[in-house]
Protein backbone atom coordinates (compact mmCIF):
# COMPACT_ATOMS: atom_id res chain seq x y z
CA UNK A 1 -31.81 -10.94 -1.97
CA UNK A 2 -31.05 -10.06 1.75
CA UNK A 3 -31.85 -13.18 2.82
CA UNK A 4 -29.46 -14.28 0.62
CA UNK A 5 -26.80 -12.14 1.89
CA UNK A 6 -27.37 -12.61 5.38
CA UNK A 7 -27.89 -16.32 5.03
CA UNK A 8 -24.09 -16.18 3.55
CA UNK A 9 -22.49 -13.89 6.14
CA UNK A 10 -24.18 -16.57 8.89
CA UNK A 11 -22.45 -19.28 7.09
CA UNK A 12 -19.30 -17.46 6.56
CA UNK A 13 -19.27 -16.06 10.11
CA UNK A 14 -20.15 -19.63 11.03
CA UNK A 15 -17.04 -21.59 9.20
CA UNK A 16 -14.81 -18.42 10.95
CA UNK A 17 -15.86 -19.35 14.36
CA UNK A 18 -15.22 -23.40 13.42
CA UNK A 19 -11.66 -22.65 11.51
CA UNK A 20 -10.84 -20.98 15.01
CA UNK A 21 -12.08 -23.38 17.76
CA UNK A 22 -10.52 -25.84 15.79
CA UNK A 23 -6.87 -24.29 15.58
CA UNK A 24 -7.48 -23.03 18.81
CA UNK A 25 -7.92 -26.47 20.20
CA UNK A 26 -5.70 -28.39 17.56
CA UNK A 27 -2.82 -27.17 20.06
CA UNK A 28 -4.26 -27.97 23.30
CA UNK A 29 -4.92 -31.64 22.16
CA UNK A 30 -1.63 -32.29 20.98
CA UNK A 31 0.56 -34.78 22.33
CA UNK A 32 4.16 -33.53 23.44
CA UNK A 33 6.08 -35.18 20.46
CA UNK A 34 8.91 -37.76 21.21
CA UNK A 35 12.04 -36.07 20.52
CA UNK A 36 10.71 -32.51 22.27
CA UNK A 37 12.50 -32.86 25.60
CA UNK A 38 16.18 -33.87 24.48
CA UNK A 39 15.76 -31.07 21.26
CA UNK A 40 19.36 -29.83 21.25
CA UNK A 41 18.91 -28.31 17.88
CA UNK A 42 17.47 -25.33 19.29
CA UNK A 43 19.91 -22.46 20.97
CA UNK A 44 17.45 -21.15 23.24
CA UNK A 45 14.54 -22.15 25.20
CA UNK A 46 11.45 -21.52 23.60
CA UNK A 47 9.30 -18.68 24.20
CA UNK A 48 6.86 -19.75 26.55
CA UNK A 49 9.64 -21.13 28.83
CA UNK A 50 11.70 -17.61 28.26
CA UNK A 51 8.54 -15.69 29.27
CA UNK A 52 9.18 -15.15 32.79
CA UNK A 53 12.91 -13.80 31.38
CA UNK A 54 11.18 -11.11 29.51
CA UNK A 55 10.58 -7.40 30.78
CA UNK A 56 6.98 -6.40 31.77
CA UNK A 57 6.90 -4.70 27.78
CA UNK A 58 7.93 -8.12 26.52
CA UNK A 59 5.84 -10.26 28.98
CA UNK A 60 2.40 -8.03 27.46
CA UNK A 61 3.38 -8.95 23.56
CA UNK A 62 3.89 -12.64 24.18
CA UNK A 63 0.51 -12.32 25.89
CA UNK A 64 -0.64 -11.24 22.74
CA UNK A 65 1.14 -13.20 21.00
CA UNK A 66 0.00 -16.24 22.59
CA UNK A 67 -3.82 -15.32 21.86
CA UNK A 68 -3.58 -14.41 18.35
CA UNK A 69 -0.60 -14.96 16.73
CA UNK A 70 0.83 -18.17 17.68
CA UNK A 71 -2.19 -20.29 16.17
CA UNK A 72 -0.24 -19.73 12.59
CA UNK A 73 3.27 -19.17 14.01
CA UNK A 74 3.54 -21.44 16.05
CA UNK A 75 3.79 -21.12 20.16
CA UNK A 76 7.53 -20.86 19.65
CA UNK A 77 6.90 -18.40 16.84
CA UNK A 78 9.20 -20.65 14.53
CA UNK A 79 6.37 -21.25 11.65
CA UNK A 80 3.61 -23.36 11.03
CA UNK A 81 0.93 -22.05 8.44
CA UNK A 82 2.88 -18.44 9.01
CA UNK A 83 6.37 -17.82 8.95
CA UNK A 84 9.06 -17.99 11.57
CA UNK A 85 9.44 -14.66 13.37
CA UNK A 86 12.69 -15.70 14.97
CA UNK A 87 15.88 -13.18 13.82
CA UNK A 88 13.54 -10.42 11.75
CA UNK A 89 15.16 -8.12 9.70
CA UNK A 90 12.13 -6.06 8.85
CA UNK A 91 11.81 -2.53 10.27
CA UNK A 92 9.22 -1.73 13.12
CA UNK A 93 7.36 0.34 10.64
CA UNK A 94 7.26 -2.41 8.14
CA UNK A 95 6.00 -4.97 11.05
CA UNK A 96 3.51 -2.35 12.29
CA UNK A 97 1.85 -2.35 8.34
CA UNK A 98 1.87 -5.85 7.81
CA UNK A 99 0.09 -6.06 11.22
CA UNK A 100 -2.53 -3.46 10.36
CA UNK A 101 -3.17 -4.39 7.09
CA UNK A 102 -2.67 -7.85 7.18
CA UNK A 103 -1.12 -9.71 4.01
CA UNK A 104 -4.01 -10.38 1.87
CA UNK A 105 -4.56 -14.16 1.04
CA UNK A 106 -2.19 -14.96 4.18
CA UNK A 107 -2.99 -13.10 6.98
CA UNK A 108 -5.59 -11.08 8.81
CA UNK A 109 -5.37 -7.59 9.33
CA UNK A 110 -5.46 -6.87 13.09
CA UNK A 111 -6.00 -2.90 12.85
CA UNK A 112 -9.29 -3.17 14.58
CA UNK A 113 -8.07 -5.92 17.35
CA UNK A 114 -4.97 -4.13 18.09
CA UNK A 115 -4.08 -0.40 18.86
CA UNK A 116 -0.38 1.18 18.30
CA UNK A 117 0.42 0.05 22.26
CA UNK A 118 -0.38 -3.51 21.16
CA UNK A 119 1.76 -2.95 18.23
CA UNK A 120 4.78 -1.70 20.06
CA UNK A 121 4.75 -4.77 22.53
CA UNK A 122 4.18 -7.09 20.23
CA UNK A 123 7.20 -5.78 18.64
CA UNK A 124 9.30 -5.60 21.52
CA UNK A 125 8.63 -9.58 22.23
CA UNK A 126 9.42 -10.31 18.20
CA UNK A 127 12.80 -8.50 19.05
CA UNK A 128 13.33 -10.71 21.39
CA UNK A 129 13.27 -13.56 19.32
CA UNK A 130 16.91 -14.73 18.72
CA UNK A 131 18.78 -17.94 17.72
């Protein structure tokens, strides 16, 4: 029976580390898409551009961002698997939550990657997220 068990956390742990390299490098292989440069649809630059814009607070959460968030949302933070986190209405407390607990099904919880200073600068760089 352990042998079992530990045969199935390898394989589990195994698939974890697989679903991330690939996502992880899904993005780096990408070819800049036709249209991408002349984009006039969008208001503002996107994030990664804006970065050097942002205060030192904001600078730290897109560097968070950037290494664990943007795999789902995108590296605009406009949506891909997750939503886009562009104009939020929820409340800091409500983002903190969903952060820490995660949204079962959808997303991880980060309460063990993350402590309440990650929280608030990841916040403050979601705030700064405007159309």
């Amino acid at each position: 029976m352990r042998i079992e068990i530990k045969g199935a956390f390898i394989g589990i742990t195994a698939a974890a580390c697989l679903l991330a390299s690939t996502f992880g490098l899904a993005q780096v292989l990408q070819y800049p898409r036709a249209g991408d440069s002349n984009d006039t649809s969008r208001a503002q630059a996107s994030p990664p551009q804006a970065a050097a814009a942002l205060s030192e607070e904001g600078q730290k959460g897109h560097n968070l961002f950037d290494h664990n968030c943007a795999h789902c949302h995108g590296d605009d933070a406009r949506g891909d698997e997750g939503p886009n986190l562009y104009n939020l209405r929820k409340s800091d407390a409500r983002i903190t939550a969903i952060v820490k607990g995660g949204i079962k099904g959808e997303m991880p919880s980060f309460t063990k990657k993350f402590n309440d200073a990650d929280i608030h600068v990841l916040i403050a760089y979601l705030r700064t997220l405007k159309e």
